[in-house]
Protein backbone atom coordinates (compact mmCIF):
# COMPACT_ATOMS: atom_id res chain seq x y z
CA UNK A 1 -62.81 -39.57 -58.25
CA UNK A 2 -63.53 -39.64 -54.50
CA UNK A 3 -61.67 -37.12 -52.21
CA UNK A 4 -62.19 -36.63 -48.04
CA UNK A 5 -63.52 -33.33 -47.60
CA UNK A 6 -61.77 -32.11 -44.11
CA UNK A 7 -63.06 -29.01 -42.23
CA UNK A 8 -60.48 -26.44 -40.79
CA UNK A 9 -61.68 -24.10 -38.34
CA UNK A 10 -60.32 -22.49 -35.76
CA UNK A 11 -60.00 -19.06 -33.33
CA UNK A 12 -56.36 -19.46 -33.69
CA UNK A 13 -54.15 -21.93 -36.65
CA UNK A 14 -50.65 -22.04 -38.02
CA UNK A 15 -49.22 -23.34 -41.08
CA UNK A 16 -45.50 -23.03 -40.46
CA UNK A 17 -43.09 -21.77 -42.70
CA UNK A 18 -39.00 -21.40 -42.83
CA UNK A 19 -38.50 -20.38 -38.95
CA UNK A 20 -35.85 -17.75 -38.52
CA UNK A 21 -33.60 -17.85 -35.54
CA UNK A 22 -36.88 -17.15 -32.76
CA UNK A 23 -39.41 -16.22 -35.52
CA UNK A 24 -42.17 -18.59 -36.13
CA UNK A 25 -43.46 -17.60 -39.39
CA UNK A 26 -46.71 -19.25 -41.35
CA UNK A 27 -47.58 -19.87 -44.87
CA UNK A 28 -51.02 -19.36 -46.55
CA UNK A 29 -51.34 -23.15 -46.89
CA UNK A 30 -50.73 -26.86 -44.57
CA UNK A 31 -47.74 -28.74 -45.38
CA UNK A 32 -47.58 -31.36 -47.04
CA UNK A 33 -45.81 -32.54 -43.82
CA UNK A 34 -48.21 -30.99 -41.56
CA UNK A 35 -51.04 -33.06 -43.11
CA UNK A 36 -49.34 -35.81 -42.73
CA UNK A 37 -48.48 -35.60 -38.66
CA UNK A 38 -52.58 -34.36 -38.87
CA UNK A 39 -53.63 -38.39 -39.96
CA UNK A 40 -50.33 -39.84 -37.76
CA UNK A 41 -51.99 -38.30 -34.92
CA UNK A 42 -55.56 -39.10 -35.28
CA UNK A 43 -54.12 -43.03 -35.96
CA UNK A 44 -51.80 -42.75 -32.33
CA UNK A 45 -48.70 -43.08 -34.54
CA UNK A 46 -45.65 -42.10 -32.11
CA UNK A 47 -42.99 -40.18 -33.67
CA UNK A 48 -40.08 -43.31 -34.09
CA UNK A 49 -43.18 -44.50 -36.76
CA UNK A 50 -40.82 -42.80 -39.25
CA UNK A 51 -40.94 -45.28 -42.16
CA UNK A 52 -44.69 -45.12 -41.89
CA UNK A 53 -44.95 -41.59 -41.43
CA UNK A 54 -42.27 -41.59 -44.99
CA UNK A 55 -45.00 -43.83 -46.71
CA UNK A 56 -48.30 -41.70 -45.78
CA UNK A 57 -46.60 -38.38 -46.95
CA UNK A 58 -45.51 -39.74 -50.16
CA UNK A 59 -49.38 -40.74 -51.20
CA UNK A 60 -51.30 -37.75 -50.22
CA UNK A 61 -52.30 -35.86 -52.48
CA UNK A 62 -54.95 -32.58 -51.65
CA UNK A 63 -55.48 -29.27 -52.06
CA UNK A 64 -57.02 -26.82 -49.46
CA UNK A 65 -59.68 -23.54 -50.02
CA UNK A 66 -60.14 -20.82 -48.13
CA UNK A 67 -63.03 -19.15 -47.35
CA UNK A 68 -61.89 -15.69 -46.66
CA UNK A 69 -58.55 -13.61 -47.86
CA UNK A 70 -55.91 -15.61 -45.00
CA UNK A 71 -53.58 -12.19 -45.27
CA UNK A 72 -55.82 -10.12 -43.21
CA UNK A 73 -56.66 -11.97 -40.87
CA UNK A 74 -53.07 -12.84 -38.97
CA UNK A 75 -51.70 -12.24 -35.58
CA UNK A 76 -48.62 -12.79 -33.61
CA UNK A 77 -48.11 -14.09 -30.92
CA UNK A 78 -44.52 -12.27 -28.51
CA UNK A 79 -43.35 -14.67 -25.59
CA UNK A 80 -40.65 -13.96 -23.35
CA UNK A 81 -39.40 -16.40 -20.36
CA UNK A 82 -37.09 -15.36 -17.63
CA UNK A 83 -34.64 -17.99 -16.73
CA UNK A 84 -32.97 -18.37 -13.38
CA UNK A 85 -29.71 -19.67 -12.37
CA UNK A 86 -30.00 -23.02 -13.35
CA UNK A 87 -33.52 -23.04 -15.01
CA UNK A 88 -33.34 -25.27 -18.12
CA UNK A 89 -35.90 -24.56 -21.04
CA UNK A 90 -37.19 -27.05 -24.07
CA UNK A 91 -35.47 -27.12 -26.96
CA UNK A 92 -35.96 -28.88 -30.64
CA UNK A 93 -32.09 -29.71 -30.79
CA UNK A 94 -31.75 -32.40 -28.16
CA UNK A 95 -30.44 -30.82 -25.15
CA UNK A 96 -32.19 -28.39 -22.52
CA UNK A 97 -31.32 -24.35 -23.24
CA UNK A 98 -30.02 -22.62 -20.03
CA UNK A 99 -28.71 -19.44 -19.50
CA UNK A 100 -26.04 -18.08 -22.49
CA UNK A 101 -23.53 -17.30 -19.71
CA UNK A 102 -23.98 -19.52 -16.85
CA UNK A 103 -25.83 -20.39 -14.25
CA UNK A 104 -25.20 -17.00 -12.41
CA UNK A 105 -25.60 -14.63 -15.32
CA UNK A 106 -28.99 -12.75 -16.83
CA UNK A 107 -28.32 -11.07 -20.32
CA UNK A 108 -31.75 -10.77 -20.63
CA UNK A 109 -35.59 -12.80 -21.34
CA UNK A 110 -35.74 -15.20 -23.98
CA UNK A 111 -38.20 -13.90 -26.69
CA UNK A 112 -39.68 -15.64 -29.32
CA UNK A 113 -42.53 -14.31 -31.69
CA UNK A 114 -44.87 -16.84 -33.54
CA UNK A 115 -47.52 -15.78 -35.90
CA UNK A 116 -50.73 -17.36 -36.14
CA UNK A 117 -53.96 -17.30 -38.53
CA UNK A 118 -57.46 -15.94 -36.51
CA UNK A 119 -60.45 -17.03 -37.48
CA UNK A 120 -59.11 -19.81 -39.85
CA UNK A 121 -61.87 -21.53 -42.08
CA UNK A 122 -60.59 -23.40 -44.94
CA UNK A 123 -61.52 -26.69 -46.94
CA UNK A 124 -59.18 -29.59 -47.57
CA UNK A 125 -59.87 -32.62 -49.97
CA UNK A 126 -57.60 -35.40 -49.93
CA UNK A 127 -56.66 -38.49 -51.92
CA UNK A 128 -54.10 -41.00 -51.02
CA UNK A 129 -52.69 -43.36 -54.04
CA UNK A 130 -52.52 -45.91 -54.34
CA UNK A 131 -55.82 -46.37 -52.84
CA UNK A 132 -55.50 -50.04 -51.71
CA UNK A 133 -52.56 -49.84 -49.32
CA UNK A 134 -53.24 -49.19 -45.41
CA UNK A 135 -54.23 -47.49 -44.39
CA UNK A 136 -56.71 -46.26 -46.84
CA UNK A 137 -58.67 -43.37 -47.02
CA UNK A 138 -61.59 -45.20 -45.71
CA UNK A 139 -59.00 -46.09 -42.29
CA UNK A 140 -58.07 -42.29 -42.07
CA UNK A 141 -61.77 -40.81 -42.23
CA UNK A 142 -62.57 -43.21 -39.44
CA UNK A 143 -59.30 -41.92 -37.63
CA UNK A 144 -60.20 -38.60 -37.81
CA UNK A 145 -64.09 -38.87 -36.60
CA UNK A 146 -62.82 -40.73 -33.32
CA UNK A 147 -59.04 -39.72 -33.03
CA UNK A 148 -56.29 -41.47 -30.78
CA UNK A 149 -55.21 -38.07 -29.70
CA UNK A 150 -56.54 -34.97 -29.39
CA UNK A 151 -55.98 -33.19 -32.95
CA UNK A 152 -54.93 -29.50 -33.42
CA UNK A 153 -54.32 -27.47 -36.63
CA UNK A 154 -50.30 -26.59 -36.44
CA UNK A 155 -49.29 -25.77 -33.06
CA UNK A 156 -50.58 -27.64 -29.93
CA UNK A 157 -52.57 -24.76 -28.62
CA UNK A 158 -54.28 -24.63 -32.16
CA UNK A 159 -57.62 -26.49 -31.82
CA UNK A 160 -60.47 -27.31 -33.97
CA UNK A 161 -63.70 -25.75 -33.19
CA UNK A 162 -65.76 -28.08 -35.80
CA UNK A 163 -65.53 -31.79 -36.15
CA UNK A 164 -62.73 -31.83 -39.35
CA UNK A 165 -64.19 -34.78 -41.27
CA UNK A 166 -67.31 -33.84 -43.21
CA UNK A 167 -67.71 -36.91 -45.89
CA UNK A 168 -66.92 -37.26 -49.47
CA UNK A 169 -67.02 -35.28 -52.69
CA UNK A 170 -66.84 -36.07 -56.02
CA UNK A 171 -65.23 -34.99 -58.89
CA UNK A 172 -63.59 -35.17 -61.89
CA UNK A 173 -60.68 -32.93 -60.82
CA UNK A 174 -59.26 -31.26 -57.74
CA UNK A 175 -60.27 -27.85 -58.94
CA UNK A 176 -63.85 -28.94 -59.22
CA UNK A 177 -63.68 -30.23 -56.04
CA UNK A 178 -62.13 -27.42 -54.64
CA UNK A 179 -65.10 -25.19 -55.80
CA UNK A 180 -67.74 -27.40 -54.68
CA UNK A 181 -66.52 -27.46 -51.18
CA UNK A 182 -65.46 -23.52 -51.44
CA UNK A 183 -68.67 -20.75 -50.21
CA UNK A 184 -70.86 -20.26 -53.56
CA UNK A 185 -69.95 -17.14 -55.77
CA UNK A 186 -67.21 -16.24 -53.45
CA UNK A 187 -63.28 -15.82 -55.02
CA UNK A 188 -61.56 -18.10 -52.82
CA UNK A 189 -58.00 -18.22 -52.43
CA UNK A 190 -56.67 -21.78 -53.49
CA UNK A 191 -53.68 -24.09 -53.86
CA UNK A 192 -53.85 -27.80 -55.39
CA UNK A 193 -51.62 -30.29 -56.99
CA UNK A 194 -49.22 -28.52 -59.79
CA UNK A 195 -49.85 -31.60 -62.36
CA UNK A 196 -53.48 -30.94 -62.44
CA UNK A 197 -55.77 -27.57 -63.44
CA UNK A 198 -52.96 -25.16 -64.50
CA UNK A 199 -55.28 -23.40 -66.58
CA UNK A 200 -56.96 -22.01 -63.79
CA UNK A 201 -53.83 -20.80 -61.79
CA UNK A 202 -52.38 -17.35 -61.55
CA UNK A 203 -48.73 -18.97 -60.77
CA UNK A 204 -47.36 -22.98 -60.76
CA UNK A 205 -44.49 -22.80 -58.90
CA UNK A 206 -41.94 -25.83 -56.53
CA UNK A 207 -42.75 -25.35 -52.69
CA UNK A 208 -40.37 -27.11 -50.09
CA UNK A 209 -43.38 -28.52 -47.77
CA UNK A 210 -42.36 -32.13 -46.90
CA UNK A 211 -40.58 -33.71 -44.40
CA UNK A 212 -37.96 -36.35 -44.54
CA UNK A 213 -39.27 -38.24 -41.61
CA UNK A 214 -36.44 -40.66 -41.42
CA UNK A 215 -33.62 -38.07 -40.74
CA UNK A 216 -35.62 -35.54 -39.42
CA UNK A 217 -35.12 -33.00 -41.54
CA UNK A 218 -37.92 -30.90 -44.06
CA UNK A 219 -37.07 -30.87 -47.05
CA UNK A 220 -37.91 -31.83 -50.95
CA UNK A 221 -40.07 -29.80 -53.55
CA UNK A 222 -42.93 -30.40 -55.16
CA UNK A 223 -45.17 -28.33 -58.19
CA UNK A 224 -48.09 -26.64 -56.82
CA UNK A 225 -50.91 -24.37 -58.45
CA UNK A 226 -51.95 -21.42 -57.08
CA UNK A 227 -55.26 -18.93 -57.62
CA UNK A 228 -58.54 -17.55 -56.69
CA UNK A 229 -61.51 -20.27 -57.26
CA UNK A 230 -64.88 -18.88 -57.67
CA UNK A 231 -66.84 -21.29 -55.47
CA UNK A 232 -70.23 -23.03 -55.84
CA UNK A 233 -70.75 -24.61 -52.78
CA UNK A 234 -72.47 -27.56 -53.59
CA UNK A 235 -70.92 -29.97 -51.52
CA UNK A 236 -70.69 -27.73 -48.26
């Protein structure tokens, strides 16, 4: 089988989790979502694309390696912004946030706190299926060398530091792959699909990862595998 090896590096990446009131959290892993809006940008999809977005996320199928233990090496990030009298801020509801009591009130700055990874290095390999339909994996690898749109890992500030497509690899499983493209004799932290390789996981387990890009709204769980991949680094 033939997976797209993808190259994650970066000073500064996040793989959002569950955000809490003005806590931007991460997760060890991308979304399945967040892979998703990766290829949608690198094709210039716009965001009203929805059915197409729907399609892409529902053939994707990868896992993703890292190369070093992503708990220790985390920051966060503490924002505040003062807003005056009529000042309006962005907001991901639909309407512009303003002051909580009025234009002529100041209860204090809005603060937010968003956690990042540092010095992110990680492997992806990716399949779509059904391999026919456009755009195929051969469309997306093209995509990603020579982008529509600038691409960043996460959050807009997050950006790549390596060119992210790096070829091919073959394999007769993810997990193989996953240790070909992981740095030799190194335990590498790992997640892949939860249908394949469960003999080599320390925990299967549903995630909620995707996005229902016709409403809007994440949601929907999937079976995952998670564990530490010794890797060999043949294909790195």
């Amino acid at each position: 089988m033939r997976w797209m090896h993808l190259r994650l590096e970066a000073p500064m990446a996040s793989f959002g989790g569950e955000a809490i009131d003005n806590r931007g959290v991460i997760r060890n892993f991308p979304a399945q979502s967040m892979v998703t809006g990766l290829f949608a940008n690198a094709l210039g999809w716009t965001r009203w694309m929805r059915s197409e977005h729907q399609r892409l996320q529902d053939r994707i199928l990868f896992g993703a390696v890292h190369d070093a233990n992503p708990d220790t090496l985390r920051a966060t990030d503490y924002q505040t912004a003062k807003l005056r009298k009529a000042d309006r801020g962005w907001s991901t509801w639909g309407g512009p946030l303003g002051r909580a009591g009025g234009a002529n009130t100041y209860v204090g700055a809005h603060q937010r706190w968003r956690e990042y990874h540092s010095d992110l290095r990680m492997s992806l390999v990716v399949r779509l299926m059904p391999m026919v339909e456009d755009p195929t994996a051969d469309t997306l690898a093209a995509a990603m060398q020579r982008p529509a749109r600038p691409l960043f890992i996460g959050r807009k500030p997050c950006l790549p530091t390596v060119m992210m497509f790096r070829g091919w690899v073959d394999g007769p499983d993810i997990v193989t792959v996953l240790r070909d493209v992981a740095p030799s004799g190194v335990l590498c932290e790992a997640l892949w699909l939860g249908a394949e390789g469960a003999d080599d996981s320390d925990l299967t387990t549903p995630i909620t990862d995707e996005r229902n890009w016709i409403s809007g709204l994440h949601g929907g769980a999937r079976l995952v595998c998670r564990g530490r991949l010794e890797g060999t680094g043949t294909q790195r």
